[in-house]
C-alpha atoms as a PDB file:
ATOM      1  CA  UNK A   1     -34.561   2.131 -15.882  1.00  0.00           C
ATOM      2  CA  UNK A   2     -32.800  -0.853 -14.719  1.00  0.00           C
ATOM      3  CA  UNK A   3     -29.175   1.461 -14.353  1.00  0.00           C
ATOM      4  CA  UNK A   4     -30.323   3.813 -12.150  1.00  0.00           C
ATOM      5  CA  UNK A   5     -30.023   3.192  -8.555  1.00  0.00           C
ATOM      6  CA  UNK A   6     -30.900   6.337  -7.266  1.00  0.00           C
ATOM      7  CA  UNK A   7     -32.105   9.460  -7.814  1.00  0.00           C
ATOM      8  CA  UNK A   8     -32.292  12.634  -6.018  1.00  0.00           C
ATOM      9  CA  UNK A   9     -33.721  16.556  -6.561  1.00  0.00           C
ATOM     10  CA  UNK A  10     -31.054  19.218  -4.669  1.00  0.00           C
ATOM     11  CA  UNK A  11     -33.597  21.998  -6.182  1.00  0.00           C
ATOM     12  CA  UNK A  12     -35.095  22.243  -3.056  1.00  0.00           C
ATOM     13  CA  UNK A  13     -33.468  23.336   0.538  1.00  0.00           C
ATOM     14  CA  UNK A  14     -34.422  19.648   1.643  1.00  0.00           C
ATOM     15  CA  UNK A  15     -33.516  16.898  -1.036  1.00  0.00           C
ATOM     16  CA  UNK A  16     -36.052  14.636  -2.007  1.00  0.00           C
ATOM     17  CA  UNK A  17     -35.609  11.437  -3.518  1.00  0.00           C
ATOM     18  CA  UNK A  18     -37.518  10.777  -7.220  1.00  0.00           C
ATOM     19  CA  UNK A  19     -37.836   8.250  -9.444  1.00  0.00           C
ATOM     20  CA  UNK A  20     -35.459   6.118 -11.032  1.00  0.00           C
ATOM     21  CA  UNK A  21     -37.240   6.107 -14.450  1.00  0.00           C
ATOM     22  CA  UNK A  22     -35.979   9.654 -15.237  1.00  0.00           C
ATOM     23  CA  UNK A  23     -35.626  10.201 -19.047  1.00  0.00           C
ATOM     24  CA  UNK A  24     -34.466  13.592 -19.240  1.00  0.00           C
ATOM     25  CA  UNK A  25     -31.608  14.765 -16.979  1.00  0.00           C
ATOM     26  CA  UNK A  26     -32.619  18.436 -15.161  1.00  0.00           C
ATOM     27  CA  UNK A  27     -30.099  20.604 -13.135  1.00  0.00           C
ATOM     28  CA  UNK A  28     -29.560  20.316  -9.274  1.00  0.00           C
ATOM     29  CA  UNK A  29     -30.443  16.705  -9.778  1.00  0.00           C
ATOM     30  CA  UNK A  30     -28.493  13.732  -8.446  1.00  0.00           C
ATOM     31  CA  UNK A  31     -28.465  10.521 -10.657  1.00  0.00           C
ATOM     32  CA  UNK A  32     -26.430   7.701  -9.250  1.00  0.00           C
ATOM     33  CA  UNK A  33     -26.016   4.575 -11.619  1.00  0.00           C
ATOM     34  CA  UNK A  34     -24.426   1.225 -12.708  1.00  0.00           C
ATOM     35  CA  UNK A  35     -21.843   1.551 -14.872  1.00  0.00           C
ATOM     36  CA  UNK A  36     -21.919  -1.749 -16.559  1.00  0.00           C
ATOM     37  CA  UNK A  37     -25.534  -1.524 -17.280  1.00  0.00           C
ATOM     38  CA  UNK A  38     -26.509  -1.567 -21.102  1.00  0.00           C
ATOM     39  CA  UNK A  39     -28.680   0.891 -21.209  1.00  0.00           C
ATOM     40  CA  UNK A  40     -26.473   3.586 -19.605  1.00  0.00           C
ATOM     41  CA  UNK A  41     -25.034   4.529 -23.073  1.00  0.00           C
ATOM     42  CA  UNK A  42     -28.246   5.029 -24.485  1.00  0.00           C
ATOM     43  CA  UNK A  43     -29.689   7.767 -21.831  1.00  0.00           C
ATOM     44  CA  UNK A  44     -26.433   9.510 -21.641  1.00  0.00           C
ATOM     45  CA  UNK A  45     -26.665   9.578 -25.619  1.00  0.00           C
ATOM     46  CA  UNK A  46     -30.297  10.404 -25.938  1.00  0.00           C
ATOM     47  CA  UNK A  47     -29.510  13.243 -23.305  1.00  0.00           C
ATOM     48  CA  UNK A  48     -26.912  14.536 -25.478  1.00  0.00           C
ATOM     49  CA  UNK A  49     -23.847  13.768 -23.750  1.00  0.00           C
ATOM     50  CA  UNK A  50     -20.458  13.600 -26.044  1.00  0.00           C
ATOM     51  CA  UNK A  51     -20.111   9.964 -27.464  1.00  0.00           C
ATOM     52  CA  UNK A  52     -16.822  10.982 -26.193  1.00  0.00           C
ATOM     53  CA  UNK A  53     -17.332  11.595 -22.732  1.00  0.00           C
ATOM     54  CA  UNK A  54     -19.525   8.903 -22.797  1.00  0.00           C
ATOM     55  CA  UNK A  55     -16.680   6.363 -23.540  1.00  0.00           C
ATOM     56  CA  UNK A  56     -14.624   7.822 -21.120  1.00  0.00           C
ATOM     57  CA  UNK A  57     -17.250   7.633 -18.516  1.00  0.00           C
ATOM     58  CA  UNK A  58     -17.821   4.203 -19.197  1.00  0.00           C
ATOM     59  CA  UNK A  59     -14.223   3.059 -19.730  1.00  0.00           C
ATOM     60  CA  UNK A  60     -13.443  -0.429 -18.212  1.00  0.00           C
ATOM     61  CA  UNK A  61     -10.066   0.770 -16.708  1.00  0.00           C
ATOM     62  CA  UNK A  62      -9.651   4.732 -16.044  1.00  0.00           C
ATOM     63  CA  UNK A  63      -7.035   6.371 -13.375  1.00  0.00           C
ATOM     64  CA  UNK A  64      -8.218   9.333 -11.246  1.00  0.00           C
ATOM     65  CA  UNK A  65      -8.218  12.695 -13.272  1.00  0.00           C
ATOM     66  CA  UNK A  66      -9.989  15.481 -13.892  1.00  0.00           C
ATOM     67  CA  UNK A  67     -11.569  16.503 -17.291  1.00  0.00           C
ATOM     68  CA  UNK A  68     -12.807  19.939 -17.956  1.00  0.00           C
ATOM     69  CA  UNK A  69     -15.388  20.147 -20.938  1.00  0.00           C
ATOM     70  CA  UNK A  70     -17.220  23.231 -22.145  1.00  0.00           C
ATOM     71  CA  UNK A  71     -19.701  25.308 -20.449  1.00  0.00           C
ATOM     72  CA  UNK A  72     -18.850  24.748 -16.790  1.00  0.00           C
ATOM     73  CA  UNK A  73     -19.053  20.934 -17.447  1.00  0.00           C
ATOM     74  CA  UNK A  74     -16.401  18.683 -16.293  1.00  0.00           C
ATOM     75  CA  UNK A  75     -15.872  14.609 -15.483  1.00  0.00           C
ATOM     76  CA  UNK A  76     -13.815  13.358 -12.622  1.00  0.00           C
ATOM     77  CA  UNK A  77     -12.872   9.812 -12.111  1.00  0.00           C
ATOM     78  CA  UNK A  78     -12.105   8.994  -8.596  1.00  0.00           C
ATOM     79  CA  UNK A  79     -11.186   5.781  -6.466  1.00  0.00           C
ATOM     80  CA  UNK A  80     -12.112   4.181  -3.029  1.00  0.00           C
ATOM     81  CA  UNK A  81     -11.091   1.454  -1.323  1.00  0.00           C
ATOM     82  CA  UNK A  82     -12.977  -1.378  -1.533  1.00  0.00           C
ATOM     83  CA  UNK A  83     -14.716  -1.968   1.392  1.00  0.00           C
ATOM     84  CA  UNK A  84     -17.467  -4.911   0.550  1.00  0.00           C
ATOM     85  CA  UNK A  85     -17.353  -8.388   1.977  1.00  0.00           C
ATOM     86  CA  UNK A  86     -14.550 -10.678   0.587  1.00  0.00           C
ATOM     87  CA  UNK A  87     -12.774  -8.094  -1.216  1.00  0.00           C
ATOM     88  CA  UNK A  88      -9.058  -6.906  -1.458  1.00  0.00           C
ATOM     89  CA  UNK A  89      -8.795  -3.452   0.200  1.00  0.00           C
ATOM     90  CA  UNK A  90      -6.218  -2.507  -2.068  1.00  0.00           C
ATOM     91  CA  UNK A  91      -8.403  -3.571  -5.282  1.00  0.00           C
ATOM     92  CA  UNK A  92      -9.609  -0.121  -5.337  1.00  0.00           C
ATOM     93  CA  UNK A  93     -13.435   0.994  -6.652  1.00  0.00           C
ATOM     94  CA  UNK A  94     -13.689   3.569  -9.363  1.00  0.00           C
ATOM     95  CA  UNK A  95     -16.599   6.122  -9.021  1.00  0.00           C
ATOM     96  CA  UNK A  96     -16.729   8.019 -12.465  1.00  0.00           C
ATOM     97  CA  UNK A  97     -18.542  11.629 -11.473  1.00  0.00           C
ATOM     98  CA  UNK A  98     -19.761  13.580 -14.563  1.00  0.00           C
ATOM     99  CA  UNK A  99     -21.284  17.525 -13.976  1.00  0.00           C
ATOM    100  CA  UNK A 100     -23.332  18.096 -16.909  1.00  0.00           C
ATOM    101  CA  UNK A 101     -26.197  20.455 -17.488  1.00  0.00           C
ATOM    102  CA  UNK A 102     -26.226  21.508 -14.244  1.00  0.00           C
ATOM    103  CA  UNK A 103     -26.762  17.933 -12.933  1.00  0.00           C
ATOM    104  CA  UNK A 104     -24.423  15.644 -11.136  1.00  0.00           C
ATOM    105  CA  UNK A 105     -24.482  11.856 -12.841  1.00  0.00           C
ATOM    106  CA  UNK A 106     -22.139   9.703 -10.806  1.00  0.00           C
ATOM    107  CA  UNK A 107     -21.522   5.883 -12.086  1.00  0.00           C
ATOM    108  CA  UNK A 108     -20.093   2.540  -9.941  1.00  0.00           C
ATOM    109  CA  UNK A 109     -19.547  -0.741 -10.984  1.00  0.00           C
ATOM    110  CA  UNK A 110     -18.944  -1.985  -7.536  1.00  0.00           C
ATOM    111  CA  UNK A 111     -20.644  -0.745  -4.207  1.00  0.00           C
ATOM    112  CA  UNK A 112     -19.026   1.849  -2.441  1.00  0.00           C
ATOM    113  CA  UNK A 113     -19.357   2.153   1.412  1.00  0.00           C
ATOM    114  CA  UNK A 114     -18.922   6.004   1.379  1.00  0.00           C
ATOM    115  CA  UNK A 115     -21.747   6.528  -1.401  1.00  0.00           C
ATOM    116  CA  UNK A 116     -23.988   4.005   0.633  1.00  0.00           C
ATOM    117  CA  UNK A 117     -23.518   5.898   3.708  1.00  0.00           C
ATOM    118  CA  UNK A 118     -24.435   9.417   1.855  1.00  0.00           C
ATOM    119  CA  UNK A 119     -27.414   8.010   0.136  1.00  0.00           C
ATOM    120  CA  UNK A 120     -28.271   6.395   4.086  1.00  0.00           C
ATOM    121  CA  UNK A 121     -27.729  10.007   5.231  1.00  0.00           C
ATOM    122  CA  UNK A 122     -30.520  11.436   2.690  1.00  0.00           C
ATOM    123  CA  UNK A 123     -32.830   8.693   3.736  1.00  0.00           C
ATOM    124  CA  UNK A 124     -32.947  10.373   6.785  1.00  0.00           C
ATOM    125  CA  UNK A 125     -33.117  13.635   6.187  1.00  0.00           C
ATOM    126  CA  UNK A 126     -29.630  14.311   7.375  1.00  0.00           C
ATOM    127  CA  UNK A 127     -27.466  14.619   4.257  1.00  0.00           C
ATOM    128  CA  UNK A 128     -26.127  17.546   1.568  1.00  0.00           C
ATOM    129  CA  UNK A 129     -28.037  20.272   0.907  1.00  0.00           C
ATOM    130  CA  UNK A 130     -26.608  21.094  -2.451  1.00  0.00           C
ATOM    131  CA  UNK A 131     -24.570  19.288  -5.581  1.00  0.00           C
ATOM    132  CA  UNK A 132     -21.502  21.645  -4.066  1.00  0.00           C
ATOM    133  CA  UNK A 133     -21.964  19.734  -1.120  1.00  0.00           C
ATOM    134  CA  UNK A 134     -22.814  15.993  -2.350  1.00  0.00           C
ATOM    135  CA  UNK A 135     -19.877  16.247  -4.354  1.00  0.00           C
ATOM    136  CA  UNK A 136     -17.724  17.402  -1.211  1.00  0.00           C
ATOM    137  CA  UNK A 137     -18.837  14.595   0.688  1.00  0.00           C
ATOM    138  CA  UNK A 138     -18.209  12.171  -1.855  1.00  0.00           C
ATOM    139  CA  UNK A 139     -14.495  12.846  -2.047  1.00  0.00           C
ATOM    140  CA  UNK A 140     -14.388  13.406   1.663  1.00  0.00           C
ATOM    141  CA  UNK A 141     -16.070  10.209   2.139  1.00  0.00           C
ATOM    142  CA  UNK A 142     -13.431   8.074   0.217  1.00  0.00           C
ATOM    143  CA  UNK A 143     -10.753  10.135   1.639  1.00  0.00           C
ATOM    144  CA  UNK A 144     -12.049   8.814   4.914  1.00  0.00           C
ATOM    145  CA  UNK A 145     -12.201   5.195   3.928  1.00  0.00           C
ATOM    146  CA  UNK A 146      -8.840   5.467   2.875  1.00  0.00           C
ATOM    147  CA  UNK A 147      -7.515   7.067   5.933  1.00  0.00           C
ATOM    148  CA  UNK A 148      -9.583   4.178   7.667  1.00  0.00           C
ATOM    149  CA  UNK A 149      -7.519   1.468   5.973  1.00  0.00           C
ATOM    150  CA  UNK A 150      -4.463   3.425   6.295  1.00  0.00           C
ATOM    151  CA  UNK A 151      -4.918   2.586   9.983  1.00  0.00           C
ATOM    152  CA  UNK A 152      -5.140  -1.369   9.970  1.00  0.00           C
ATOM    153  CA  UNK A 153      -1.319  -0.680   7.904  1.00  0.00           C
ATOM    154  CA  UNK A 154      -0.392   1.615  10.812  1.00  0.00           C
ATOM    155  CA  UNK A 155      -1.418  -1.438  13.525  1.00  0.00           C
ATOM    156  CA  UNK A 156       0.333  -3.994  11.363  1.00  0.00           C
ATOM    157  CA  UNK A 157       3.553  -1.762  11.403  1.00  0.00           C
ATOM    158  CA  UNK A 158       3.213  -1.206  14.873  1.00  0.00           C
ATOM    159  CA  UNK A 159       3.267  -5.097  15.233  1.00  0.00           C
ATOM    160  CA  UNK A 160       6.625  -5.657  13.212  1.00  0.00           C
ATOM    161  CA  UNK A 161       9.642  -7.058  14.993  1.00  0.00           C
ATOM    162  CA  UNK A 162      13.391  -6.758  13.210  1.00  0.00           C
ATOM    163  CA  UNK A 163      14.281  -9.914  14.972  1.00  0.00           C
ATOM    164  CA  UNK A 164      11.319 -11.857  13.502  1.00  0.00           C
ATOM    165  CA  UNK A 165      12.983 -12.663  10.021  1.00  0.00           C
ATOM    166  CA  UNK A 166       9.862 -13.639   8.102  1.00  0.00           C
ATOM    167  CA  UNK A 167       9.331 -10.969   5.454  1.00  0.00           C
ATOM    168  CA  UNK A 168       5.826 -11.969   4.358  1.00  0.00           C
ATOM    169  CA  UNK A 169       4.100  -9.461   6.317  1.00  0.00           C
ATOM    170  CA  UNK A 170       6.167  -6.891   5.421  1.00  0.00           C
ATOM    171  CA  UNK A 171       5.750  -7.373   1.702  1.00  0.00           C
ATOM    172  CA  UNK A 172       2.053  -7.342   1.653  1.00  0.00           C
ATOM    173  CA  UNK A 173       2.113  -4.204   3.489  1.00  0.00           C
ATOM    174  CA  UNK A 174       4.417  -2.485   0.808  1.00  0.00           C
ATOM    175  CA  UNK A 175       2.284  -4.233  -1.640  1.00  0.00           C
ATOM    176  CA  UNK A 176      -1.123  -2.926  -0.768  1.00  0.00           C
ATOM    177  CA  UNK A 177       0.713   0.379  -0.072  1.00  0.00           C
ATOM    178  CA  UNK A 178       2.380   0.623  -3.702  1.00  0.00           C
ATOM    179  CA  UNK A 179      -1.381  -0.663  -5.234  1.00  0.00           C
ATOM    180  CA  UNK A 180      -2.881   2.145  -2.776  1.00  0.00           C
ATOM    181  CA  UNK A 181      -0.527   5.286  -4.383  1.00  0.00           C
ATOM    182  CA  UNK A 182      -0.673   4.376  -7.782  1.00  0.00           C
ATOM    183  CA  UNK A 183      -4.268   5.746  -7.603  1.00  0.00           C
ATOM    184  CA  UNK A 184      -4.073   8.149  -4.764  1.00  0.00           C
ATOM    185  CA  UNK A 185      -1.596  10.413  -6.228  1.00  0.00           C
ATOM    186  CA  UNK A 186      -3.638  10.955  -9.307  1.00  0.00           C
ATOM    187  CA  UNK A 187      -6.124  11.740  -7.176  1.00  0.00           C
ATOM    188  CA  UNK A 188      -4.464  14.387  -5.265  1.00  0.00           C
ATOM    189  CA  UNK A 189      -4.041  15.783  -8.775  1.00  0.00           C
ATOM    190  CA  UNK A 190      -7.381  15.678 -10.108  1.00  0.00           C
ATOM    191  CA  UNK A 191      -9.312  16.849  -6.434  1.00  0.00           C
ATOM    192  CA  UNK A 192      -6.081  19.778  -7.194  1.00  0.00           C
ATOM    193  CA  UNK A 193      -7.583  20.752 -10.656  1.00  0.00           C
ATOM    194  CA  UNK A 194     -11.302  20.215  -9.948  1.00  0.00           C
ATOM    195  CA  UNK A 195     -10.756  22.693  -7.241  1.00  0.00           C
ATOM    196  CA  UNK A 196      -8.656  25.317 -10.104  1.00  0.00           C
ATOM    197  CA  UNK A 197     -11.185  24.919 -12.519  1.00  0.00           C
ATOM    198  CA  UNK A 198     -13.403  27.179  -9.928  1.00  0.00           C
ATOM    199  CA  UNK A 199     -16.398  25.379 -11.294  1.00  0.00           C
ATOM    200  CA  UNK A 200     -19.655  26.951 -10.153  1.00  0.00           C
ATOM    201  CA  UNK A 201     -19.729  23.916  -7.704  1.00  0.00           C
ATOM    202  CA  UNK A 202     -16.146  24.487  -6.017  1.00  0.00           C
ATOM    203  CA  UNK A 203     -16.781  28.648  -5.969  1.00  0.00           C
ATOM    204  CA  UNK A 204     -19.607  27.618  -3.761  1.00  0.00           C
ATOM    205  CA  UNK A 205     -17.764  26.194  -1.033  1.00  0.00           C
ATOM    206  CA  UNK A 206     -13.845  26.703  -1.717  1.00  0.00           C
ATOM    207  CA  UNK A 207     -13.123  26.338   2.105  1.00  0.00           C
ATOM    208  CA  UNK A 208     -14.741  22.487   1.851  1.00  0.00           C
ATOM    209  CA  UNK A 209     -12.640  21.574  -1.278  1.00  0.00           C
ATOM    210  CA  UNK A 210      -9.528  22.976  -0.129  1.00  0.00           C
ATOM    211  CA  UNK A 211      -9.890  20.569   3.028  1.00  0.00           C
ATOM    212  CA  UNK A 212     -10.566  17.823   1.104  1.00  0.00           C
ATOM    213  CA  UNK A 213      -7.719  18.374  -1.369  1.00  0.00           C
ATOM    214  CA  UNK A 214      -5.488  18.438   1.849  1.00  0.00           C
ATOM    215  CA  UNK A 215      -6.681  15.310   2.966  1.00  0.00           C
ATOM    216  CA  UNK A 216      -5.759  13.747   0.214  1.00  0.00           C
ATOM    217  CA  UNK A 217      -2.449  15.392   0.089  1.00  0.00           C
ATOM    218  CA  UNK A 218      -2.074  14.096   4.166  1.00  0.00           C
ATOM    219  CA  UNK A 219      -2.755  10.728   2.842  1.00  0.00           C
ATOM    220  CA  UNK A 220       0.003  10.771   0.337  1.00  0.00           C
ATOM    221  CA  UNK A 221       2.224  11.675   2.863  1.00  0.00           C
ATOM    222  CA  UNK A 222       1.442   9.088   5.401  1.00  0.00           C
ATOM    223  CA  UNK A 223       1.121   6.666   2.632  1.00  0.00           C
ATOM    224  CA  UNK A 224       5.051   7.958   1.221  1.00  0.00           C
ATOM    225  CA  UNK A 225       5.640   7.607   5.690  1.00  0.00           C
ATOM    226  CA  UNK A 226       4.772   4.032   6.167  1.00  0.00           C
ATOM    227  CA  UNK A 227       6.383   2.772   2.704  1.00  0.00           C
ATOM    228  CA  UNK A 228       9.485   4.102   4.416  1.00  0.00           C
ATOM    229  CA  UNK A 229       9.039   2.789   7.721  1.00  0.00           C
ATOM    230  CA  UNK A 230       8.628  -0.923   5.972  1.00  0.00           C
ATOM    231  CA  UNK A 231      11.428  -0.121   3.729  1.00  0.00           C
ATOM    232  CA  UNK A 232      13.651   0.540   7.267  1.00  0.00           C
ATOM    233  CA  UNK A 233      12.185  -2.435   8.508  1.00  0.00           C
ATOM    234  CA  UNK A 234      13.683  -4.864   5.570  1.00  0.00           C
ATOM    235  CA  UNK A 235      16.987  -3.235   5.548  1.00  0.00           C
ATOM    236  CA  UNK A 236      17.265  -3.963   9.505  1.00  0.00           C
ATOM    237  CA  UNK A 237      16.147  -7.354   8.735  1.00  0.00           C
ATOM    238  CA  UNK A 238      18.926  -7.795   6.108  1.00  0.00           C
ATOM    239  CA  UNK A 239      21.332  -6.180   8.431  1.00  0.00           C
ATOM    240  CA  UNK A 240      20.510  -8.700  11.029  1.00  0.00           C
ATOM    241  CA  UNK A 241      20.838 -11.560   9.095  1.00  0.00           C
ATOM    242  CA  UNK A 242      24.004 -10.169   7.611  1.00  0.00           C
ATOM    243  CA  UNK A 243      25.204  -9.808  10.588  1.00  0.00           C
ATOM    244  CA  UNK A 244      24.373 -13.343  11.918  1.00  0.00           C
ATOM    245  CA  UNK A 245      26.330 -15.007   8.545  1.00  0.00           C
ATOM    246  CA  UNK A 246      29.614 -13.127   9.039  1.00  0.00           C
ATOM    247  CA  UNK A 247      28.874 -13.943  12.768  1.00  0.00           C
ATOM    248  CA  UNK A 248      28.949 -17.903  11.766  1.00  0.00           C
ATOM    249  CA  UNK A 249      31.537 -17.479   9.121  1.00  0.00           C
ATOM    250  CA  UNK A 250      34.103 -15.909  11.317  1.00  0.00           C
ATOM    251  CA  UNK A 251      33.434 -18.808  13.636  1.00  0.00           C
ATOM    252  CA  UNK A 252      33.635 -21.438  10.907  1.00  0.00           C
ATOM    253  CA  UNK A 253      36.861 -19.838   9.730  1.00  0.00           C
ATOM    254  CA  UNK A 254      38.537 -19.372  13.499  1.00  0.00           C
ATOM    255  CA  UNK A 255      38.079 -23.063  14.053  1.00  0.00           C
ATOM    256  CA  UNK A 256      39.238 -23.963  10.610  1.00  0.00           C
ATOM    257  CA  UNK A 257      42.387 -22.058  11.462  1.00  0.00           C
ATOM    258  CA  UNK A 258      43.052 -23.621  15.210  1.00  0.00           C
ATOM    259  CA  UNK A 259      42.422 -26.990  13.861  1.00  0.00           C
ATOM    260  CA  UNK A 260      44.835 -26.302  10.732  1.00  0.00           C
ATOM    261  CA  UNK A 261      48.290 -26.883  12.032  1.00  0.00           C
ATOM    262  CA  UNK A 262      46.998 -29.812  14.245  1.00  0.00           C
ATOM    263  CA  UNK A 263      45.147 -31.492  11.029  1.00  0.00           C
ATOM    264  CA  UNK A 264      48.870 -30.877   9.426  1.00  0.00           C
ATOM    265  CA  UNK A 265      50.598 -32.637  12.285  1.00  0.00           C
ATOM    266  CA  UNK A 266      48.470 -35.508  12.348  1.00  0.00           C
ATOM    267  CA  UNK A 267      48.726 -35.618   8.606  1.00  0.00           C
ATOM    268  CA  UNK A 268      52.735 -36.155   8.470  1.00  0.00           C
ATOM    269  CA  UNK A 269      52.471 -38.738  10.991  1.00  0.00           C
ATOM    270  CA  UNK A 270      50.075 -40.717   9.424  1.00  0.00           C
ATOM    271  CA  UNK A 271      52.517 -41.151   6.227  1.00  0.00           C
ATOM    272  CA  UNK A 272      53.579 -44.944   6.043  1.00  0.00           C
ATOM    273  CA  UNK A 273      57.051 -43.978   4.519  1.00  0.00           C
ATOM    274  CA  UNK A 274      59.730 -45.499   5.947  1.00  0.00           C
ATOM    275  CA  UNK A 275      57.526 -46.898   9.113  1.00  0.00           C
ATOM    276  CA  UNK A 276      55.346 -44.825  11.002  1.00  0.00           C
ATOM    277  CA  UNK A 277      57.248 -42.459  13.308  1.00  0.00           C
ATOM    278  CA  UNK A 278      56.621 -43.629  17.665  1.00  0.00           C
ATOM    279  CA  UNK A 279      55.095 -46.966  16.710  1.00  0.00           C
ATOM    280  CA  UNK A 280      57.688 -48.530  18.979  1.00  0.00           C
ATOM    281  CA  UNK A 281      57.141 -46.546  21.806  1.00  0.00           C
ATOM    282  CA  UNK A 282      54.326 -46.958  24.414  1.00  0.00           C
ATOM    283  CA  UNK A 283      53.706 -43.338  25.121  1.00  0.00           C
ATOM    284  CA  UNK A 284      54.599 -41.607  21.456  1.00  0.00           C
ATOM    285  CA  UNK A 285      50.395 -41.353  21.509  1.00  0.00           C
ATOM    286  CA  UNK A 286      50.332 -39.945  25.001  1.00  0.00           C
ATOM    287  CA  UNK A 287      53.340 -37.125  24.204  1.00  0.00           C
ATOM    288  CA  UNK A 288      51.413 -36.387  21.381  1.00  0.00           C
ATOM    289  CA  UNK A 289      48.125 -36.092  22.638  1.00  0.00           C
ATOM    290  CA  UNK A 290      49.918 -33.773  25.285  1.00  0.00           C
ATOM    291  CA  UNK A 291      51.269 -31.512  22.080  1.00  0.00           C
ATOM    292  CA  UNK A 292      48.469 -31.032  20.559  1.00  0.00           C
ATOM    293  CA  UNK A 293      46.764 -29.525  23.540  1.00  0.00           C
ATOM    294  CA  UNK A 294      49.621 -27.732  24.029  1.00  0.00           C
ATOM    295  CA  UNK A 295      49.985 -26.603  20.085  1.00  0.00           C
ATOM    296  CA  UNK A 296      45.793 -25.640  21.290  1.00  0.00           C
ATOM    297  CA  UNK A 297      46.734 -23.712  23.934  1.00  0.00           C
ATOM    298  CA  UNK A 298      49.416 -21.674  22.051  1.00  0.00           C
ATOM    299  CA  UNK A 299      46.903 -21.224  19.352  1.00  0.00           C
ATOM    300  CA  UNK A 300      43.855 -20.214  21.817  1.00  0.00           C
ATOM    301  CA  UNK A 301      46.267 -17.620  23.836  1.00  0.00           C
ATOM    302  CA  UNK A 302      47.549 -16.172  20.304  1.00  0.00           C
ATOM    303  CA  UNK A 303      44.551 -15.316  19.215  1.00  0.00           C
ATOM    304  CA  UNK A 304      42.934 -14.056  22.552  1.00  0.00           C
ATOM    305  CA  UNK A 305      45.830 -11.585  22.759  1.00  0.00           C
ATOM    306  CA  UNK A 306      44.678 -10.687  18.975  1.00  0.00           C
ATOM    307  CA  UNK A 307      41.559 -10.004  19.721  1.00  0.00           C
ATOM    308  CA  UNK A 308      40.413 -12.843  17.640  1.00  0.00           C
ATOM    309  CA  UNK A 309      38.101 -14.260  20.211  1.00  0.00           C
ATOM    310  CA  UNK A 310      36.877 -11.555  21.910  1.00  0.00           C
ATOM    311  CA  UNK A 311      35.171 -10.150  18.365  1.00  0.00           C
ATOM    312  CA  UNK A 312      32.752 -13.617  18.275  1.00  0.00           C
ATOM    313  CA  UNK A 313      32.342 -12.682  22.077  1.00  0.00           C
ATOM    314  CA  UNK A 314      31.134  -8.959  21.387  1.00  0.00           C
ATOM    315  CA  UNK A 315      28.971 -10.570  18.230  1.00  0.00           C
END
């Protein structure tokens, strides 16, 4: 069976890893498979899974949640971040996880790191003992992924500077974060009512659930944290720059003002009515030369007794 990539038997106090040609799904078994795979339907079907709960399972776009269906049997739809080569982080996996007949069915359409390192862990002899605890590790080991990214955002955070005005880092931080909580706050909610269902698997080991459901709830809140911290970030960056415009404004508008009265002056004499006024005098320039610096002056001490200047200084 080409969908099946792997297939374990929990039956035992040691699992042991079977065959991937498995017709008939049988309790405390494991049966990891790819999602996209045609013939998927068709064994779920034949093994008398609701059409139903087949769609749902096998839904191209699904959000983390949990569904409870009869006798003890439930589906929850989890994400991971996406950890392969060339991928977007924040393009988050879906693993679809459906507990039926006593067996555990879990479906991917793209690898996930934290599945590959439980089946690794099997391969040596060194992973779950149970379903209760496969199922454990499995949200445990995309909470840890998660937290895992979560620290790259925390070193690129740690690297922003509020005088540095470019914004592009700072927007694909909030943008991976935003992408990040759409799913993981589901999630919190669905690990919340997996563990409230008190399905034969959670009864098991309530201690292990509990810790993973506050996990995810820690992630939320450092996920909620560093939004914030990039939101404070922007608005010092604004302030800043606001700062730096009214900065050059006042400056624009404190030499518009000096240069005013003198621009007026200048002005009036350079109207050709009735002759032009100190043409016939060899130092009408020089006298006025010596006003204006004077008229400066005037201007200059005015405003440093009101403060004018010293506000562009303290800027």
């Amino acid at each position: 069976m080409g969908f099946m990539i792997e297939h374990w038997d929990f039956s035992t106090p040691m699992a042991t890893q079977e065959t991937t040609t498995a017709e008939h799904i049988q309790p405390n078994h494991w049966y990891h498979c790819e999602r996209l795979h045609p013939d998927i339907r068709s064994w779920l079907e034949d093994n008398h899974v609701p059409r139903a709960t087949v769609d749902h399972l096998l839904a191209d776009e699904s959000r983390p949640s949990f569904h409870p269906l009869d006798d003890d049997n439930f589906m929850l739809i989890l994400r991971g971040i996406n950890m392969n080569e060339n991928a977007s982080p924040e393009d988050m996996l879906s693993i679809r996880i459906l507990y039926f007949q006593g067996a555990l069915i879990s479906t991917r359409k793209i690898p996930s790191r934290a599945i590959m390192e439980i089946r690794q862990a099997l391969a040596e002899h060194k992973g779950p003992k149970s379903l209760a605890s496969l199922l454990n590790q499995i949200i445990e080991g995309l909470n840890g992924k998660i937290d895992l990214y979560l620290d790259t955002i925390e070193e690129t955070l740690n690297e922003f500077d509020v005088n540095d005005e470019s914004t592009y880092n700072h927007i694909a931080a909030q943008k991976a974060l935003i992408s990040i909580k759409r799913f993981i706050r589901p999630q919190q909610y669905a690990i919340r009512d997996l563990i409230e269902s008190e399905s034969e698997l959670v009864t098991s080991r309530p201690h292990q659930y509990r810790f993973a459901h506050n996990n995810i709830t820690r992630i939320n809140e450092t996920i909620e944290f560093y939004l914030g911290e990039v939101a404070l970030f922007q608005d010092e960056i604004k302030h800043n720059r606001d700062e730096k415009t009214n900065k050059n404004s006042y400056l624009f508008t404190l030499v518009a003002t000096i240069f005013l009265p003198t621009s007026f002056l200048t002005g009036l004499l350079g109207i050709n009515i009735g002759g032009m006024p100190g043409v016939e005098s060899s130092m009408a320039f020089t006298w006025f030369c010596i006003a204006l610096i004077v008229i400066f002056g005037l201007e200059w001490l005015l405003f440093k007794r009101l403060g004018f200047t010293n506000k562009t200084d303290d800027e």
